[in-house]
ModelCIF file with pLDDT and N, C-alpha, C, O atoms, coordinates in Angstrom:
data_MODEL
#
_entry.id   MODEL 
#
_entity.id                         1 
_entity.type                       polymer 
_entity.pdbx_number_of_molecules   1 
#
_entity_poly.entity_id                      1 
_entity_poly.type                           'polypeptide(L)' 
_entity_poly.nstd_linkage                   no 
_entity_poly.nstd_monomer                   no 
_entity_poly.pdbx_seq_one_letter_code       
;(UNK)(UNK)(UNK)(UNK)(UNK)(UNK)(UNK)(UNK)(UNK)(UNK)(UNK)(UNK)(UNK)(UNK)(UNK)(UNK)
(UNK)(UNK)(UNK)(UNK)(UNK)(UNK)(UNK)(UNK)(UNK)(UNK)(UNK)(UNK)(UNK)(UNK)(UNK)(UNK)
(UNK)(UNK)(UNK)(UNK)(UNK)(UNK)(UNK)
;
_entity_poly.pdbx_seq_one_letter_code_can   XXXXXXXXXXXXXXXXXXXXXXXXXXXXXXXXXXXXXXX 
_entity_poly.pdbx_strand_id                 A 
#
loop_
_entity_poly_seq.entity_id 
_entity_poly_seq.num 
_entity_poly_seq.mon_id 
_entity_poly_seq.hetero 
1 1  UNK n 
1 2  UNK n 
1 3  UNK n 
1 4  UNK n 
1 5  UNK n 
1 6  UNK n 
1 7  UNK n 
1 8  UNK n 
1 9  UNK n 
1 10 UNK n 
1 11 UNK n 
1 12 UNK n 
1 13 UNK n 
1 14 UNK n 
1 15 UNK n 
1 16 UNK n 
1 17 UNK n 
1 18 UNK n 
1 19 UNK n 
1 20 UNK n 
1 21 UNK n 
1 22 UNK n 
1 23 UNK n 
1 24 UNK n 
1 25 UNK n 
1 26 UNK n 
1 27 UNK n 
1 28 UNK n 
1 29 UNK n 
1 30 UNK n 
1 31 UNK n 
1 32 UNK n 
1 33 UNK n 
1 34 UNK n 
1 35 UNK n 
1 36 UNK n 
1 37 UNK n 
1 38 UNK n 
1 39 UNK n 
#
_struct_asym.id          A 
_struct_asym.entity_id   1 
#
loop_
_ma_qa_metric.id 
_ma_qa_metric.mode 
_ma_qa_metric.name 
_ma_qa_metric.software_group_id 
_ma_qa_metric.type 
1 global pLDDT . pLDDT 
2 local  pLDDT . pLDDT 
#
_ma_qa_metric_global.metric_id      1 
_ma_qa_metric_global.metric_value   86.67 
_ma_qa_metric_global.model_id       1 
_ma_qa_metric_global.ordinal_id     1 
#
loop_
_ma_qa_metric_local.label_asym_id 
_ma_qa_metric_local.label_comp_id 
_ma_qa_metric_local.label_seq_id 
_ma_qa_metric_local.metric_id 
_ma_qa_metric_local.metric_value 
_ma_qa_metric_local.model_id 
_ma_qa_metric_local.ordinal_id 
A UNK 1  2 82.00 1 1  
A UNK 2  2 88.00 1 2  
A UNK 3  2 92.00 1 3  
A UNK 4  2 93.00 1 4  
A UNK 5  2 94.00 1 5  
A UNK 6  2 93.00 1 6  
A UNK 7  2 92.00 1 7  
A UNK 8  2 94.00 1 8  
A UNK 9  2 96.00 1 9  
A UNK 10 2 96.00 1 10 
A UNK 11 2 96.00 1 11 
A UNK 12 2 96.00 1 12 
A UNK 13 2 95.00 1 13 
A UNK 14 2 93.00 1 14 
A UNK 15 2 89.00 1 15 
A UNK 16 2 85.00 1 16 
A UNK 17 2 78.00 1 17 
A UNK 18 2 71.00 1 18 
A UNK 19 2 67.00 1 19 
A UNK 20 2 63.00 1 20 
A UNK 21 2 65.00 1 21 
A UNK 22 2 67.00 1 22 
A UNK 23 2 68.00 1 23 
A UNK 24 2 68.00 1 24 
A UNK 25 2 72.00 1 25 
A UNK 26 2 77.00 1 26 
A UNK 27 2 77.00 1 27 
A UNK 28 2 83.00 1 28 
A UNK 29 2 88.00 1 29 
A UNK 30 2 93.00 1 30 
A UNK 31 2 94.00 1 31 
A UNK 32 2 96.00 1 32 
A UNK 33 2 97.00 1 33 
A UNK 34 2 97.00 1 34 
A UNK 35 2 97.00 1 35 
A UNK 36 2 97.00 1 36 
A UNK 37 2 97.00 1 37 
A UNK 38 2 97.00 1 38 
A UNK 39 2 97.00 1 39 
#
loop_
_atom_site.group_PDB 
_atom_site.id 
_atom_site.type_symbol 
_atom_site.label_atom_id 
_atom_site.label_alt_id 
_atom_site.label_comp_id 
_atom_site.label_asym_id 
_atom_site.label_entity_id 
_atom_site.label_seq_id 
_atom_site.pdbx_PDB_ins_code 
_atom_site.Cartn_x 
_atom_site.Cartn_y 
_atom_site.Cartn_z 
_atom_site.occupancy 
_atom_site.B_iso_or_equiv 
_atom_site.pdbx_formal_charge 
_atom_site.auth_seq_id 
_atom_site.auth_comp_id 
_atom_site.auth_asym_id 
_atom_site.auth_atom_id 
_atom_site.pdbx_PDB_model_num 
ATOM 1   N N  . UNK A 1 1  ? -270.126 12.312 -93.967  1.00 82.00 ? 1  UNK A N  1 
ATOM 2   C CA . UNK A 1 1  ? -270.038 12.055 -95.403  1.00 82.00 ? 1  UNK A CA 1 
ATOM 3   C C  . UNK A 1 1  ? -270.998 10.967 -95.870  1.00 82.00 ? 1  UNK A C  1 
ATOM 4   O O  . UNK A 1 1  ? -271.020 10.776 -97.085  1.00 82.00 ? 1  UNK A O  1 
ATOM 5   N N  . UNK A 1 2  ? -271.774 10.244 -95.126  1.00 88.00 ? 2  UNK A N  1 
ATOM 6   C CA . UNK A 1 2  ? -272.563 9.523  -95.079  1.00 88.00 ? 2  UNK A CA 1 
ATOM 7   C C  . UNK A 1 2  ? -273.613 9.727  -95.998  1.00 88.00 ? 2  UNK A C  1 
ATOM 8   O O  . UNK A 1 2  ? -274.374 10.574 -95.529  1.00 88.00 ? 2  UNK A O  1 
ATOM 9   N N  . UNK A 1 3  ? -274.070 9.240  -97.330  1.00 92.00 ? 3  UNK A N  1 
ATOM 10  C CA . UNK A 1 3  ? -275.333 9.613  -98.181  1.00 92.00 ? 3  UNK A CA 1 
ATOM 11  C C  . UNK A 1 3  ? -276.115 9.215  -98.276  1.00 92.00 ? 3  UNK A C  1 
ATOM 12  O O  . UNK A 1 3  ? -275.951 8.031  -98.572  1.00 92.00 ? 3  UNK A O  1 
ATOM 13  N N  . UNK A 1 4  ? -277.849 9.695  -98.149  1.00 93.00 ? 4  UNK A N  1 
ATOM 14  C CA . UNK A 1 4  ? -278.715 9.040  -98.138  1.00 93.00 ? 4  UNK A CA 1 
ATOM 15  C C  . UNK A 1 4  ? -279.023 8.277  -99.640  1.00 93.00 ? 4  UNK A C  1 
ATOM 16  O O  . UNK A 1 4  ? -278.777 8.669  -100.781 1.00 93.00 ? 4  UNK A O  1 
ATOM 17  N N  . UNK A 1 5  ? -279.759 6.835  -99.078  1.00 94.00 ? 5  UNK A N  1 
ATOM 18  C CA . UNK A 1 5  ? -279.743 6.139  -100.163 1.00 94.00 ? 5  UNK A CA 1 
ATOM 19  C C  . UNK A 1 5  ? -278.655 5.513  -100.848 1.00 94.00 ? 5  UNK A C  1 
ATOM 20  O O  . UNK A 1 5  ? -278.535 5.066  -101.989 1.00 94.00 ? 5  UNK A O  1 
ATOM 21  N N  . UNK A 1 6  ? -277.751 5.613  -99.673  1.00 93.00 ? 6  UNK A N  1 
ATOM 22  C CA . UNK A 1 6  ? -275.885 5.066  -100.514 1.00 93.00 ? 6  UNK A CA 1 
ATOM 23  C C  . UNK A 1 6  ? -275.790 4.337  -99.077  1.00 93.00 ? 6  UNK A C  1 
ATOM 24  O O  . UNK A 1 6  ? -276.279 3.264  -98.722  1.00 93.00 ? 6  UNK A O  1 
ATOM 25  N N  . UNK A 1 7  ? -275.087 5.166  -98.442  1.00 92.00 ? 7  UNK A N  1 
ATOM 26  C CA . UNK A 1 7  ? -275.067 4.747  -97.027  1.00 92.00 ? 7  UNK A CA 1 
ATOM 27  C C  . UNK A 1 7  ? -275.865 4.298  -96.193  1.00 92.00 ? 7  UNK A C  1 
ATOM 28  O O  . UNK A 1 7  ? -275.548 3.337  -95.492  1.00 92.00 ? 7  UNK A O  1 
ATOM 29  N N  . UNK A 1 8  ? -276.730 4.730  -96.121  1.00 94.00 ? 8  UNK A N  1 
ATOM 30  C CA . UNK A 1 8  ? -278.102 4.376  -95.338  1.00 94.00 ? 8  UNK A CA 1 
ATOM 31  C C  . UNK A 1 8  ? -279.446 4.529  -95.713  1.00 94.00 ? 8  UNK A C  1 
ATOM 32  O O  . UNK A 1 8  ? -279.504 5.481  -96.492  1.00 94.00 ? 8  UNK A O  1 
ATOM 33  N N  . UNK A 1 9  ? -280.755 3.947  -95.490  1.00 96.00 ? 9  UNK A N  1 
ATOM 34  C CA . UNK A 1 9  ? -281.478 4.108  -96.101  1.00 96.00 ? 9  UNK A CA 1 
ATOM 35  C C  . UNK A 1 9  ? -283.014 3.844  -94.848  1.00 96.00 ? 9  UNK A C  1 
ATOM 36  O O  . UNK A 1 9  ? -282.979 3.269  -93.760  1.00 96.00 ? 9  UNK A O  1 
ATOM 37  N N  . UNK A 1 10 ? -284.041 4.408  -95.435  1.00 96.00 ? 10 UNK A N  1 
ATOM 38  C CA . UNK A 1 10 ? -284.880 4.743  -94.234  1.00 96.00 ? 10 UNK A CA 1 
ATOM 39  C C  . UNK A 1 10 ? -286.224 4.234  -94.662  1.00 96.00 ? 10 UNK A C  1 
ATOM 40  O O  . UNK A 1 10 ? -286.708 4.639  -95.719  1.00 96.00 ? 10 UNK A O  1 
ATOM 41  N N  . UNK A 1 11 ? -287.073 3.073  -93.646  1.00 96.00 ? 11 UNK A N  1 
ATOM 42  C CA . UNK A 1 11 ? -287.767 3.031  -93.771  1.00 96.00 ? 11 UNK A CA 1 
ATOM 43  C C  . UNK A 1 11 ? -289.018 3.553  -93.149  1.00 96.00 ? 11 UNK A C  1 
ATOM 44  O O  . UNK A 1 11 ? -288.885 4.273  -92.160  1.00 96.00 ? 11 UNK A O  1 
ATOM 45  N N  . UNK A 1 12 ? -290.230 3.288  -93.597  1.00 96.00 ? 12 UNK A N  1 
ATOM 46  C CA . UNK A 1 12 ? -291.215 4.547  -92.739  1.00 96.00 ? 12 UNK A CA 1 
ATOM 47  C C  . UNK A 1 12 ? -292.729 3.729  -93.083  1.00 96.00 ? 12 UNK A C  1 
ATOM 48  O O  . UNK A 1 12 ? -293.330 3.641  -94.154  1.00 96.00 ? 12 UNK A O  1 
ATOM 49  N N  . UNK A 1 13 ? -293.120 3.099  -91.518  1.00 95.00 ? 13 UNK A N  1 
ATOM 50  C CA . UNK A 1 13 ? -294.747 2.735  -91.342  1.00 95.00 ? 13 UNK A CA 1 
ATOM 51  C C  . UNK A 1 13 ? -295.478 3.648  -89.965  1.00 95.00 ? 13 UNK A C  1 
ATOM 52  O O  . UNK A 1 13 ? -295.269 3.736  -88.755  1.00 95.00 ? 13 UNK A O  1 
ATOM 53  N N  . UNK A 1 14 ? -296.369 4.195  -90.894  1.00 93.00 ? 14 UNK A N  1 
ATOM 54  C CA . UNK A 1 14 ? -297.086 5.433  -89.808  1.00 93.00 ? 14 UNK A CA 1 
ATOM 55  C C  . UNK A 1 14 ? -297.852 4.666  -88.891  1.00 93.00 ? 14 UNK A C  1 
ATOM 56  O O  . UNK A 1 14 ? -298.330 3.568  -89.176  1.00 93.00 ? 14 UNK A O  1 
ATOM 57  N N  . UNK A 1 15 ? -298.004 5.363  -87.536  1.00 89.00 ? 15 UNK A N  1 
ATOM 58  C CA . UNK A 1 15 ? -298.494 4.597  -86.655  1.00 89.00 ? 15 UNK A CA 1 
ATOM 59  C C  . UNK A 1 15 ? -299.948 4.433  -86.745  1.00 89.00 ? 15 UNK A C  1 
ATOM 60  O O  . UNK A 1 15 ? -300.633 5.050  -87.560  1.00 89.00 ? 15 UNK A O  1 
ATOM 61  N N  . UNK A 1 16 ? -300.413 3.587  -85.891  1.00 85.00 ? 16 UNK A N  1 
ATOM 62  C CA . UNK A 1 16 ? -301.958 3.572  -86.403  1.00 85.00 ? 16 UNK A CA 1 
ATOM 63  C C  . UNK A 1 16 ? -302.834 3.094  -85.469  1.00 85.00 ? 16 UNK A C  1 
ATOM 64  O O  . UNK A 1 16 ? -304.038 2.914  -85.657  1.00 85.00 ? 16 UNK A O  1 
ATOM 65  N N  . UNK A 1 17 ? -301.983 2.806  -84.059  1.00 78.00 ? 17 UNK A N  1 
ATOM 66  C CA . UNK A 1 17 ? -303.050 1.666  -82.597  1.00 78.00 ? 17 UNK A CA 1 
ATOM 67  C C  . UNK A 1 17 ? -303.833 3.132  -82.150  1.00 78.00 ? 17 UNK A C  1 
ATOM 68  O O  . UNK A 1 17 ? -303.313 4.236  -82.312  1.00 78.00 ? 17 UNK A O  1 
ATOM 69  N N  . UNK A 1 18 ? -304.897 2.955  -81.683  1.00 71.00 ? 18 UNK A N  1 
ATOM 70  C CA . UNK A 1 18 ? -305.748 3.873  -81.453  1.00 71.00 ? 18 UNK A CA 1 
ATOM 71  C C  . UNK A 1 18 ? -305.716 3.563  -79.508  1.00 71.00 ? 18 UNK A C  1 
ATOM 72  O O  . UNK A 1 18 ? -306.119 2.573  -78.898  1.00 71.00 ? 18 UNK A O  1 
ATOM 73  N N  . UNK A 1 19 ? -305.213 4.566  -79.086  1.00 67.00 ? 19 UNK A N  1 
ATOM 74  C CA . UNK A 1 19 ? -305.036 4.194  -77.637  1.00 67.00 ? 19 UNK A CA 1 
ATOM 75  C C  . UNK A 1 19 ? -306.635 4.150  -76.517  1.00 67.00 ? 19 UNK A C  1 
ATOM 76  O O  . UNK A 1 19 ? -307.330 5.157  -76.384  1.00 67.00 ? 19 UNK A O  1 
ATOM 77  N N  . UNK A 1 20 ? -306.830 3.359  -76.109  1.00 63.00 ? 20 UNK A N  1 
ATOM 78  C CA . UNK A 1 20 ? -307.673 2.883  -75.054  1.00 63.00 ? 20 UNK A CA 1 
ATOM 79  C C  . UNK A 1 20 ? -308.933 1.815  -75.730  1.00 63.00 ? 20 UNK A C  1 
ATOM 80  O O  . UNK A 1 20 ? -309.911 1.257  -75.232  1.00 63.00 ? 20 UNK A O  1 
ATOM 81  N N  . UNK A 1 21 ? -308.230 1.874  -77.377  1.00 65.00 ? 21 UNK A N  1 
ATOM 82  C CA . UNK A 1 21 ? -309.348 0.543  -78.235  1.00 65.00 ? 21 UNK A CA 1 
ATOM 83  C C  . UNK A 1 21 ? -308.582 -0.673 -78.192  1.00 65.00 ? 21 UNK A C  1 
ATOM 84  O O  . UNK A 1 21 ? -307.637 -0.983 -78.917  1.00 65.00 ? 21 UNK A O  1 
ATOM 85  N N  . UNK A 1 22 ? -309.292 -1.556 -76.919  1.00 67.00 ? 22 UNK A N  1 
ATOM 86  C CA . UNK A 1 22 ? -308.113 -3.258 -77.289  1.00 67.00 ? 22 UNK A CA 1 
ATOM 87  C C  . UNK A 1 22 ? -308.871 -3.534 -78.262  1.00 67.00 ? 22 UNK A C  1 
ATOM 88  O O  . UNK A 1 22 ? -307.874 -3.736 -78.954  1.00 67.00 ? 22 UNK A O  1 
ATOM 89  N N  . UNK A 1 23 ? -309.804 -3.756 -79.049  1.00 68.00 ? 23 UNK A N  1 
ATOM 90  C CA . UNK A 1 23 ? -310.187 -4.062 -80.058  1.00 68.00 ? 23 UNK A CA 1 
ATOM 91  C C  . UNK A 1 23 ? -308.912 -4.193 -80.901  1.00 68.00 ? 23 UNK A C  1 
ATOM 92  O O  . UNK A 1 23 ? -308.162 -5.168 -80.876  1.00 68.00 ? 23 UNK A O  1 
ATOM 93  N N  . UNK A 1 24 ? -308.781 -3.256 -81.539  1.00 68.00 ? 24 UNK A N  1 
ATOM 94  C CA . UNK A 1 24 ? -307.548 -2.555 -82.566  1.00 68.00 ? 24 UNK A CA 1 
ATOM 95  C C  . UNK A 1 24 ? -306.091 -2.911 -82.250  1.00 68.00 ? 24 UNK A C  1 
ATOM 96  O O  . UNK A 1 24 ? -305.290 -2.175 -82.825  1.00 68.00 ? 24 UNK A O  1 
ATOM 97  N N  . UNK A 1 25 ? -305.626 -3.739 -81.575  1.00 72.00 ? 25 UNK A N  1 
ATOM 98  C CA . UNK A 1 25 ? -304.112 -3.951 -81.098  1.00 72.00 ? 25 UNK A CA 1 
ATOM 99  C C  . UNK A 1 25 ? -303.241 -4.004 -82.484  1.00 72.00 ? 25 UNK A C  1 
ATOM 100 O O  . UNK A 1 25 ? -303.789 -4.303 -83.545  1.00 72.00 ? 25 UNK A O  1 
ATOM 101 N N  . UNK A 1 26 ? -301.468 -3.608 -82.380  1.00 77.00 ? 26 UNK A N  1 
ATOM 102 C CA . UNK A 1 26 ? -300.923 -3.427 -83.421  1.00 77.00 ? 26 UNK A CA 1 
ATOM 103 C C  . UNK A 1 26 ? -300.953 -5.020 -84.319  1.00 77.00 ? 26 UNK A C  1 
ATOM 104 O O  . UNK A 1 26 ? -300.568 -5.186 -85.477  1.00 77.00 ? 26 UNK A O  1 
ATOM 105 N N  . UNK A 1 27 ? -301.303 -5.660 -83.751  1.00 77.00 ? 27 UNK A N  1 
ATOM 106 C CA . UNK A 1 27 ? -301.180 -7.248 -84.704  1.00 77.00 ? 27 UNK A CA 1 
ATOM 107 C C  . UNK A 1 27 ? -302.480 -7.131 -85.381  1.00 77.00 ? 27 UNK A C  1 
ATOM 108 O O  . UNK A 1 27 ? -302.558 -7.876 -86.358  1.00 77.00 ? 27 UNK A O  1 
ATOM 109 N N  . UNK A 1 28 ? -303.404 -6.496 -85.176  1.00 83.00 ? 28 UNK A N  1 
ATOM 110 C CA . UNK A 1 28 ? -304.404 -6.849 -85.820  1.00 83.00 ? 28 UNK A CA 1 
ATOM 111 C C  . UNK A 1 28 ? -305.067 -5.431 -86.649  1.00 83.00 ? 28 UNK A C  1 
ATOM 112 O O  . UNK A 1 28 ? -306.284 -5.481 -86.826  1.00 83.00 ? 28 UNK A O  1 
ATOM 113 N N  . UNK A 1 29 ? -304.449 -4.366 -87.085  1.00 88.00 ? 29 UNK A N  1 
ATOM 114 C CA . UNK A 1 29 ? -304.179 -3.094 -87.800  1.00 88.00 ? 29 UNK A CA 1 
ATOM 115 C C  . UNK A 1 29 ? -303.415 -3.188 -89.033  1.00 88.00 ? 29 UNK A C  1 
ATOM 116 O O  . UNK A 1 29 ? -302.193 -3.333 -89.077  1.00 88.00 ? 29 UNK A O  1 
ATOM 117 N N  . UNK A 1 30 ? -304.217 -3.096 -90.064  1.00 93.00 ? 30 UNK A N  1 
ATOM 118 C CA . UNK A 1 30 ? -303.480 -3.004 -91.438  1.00 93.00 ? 30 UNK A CA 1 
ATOM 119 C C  . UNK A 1 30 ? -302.382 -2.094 -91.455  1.00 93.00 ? 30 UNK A C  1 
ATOM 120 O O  . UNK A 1 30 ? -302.586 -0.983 -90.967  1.00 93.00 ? 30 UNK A O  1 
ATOM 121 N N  . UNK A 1 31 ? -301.395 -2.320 -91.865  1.00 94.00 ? 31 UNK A N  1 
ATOM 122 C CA . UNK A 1 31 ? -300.069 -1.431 -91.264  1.00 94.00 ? 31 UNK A CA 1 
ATOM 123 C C  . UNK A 1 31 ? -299.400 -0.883 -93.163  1.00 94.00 ? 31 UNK A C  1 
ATOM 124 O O  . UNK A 1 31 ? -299.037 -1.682 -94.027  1.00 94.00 ? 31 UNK A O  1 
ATOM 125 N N  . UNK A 1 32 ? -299.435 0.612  -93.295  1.00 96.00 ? 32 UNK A N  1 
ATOM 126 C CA . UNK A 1 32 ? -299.210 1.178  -94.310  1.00 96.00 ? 32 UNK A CA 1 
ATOM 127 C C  . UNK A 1 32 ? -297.391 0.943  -93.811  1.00 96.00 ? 32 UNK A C  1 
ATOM 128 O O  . UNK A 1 32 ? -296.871 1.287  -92.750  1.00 96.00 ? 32 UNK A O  1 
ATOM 129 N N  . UNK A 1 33 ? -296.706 0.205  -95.074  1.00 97.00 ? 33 UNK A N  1 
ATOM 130 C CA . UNK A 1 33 ? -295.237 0.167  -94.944  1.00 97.00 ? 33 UNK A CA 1 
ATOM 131 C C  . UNK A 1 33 ? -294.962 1.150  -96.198  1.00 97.00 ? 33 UNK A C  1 
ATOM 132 O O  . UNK A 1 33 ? -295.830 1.369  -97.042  1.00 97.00 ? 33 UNK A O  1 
ATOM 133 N N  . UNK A 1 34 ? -293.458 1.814  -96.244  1.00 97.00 ? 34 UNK A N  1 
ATOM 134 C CA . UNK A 1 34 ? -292.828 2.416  -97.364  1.00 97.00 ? 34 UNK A CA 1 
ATOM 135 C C  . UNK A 1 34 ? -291.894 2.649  -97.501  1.00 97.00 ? 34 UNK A C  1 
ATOM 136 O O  . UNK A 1 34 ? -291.938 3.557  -96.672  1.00 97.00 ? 34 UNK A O  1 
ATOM 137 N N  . UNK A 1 35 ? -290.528 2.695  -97.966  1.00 97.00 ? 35 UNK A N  1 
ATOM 138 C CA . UNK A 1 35 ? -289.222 2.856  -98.389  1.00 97.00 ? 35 UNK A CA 1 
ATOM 139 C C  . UNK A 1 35 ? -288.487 4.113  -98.824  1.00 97.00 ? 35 UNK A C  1 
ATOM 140 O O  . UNK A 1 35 ? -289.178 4.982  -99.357  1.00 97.00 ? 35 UNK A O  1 
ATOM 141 N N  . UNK A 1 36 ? -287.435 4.293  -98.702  1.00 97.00 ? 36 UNK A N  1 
ATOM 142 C CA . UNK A 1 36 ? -286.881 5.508  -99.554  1.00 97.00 ? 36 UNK A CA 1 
ATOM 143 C C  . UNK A 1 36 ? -286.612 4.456  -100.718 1.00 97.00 ? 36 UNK A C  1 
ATOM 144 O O  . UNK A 1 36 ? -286.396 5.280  -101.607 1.00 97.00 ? 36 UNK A O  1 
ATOM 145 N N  . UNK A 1 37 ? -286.513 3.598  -101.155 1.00 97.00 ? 37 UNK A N  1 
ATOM 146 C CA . UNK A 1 37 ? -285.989 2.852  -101.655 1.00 97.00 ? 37 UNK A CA 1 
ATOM 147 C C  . UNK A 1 37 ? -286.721 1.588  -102.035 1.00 97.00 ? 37 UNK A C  1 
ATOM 148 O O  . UNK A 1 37 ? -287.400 1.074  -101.146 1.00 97.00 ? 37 UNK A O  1 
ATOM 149 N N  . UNK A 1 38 ? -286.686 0.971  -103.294 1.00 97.00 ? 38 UNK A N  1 
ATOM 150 C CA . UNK A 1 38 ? -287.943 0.132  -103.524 1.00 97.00 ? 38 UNK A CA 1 
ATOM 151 C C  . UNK A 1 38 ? -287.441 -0.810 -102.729 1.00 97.00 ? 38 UNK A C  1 
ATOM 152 O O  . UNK A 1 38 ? -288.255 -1.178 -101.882 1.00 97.00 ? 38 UNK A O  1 
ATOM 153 N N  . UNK A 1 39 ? -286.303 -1.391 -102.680 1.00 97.00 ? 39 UNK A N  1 
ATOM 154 C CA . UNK A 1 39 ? -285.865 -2.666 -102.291 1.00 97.00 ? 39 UNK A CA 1 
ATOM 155 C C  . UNK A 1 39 ? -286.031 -2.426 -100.373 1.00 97.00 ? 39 UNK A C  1 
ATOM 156 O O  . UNK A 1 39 ? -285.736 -3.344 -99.608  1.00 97.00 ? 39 UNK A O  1 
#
């Protein structure tokens, strides 16, 4: 009975480390964040 956006709510950042580039590690990758939900 659980409703989305009532009960629970989901957030979503697509991945983005490019595997075998240490250059690029996840600390240093602009990271796209987004919400179901503004808050």
């Amino acid at each position: 009975l659980m409703k989305f956006n009532h009960d629970f709510y989901v957030g979503y950042s697509p991945e983005r480390v490019n595997p075998g580039n240490s250059a690029h590690s996840i600390e240093n990758i602009c990271k796209i964040t987004s919400g179901s939900t503004p808050a």
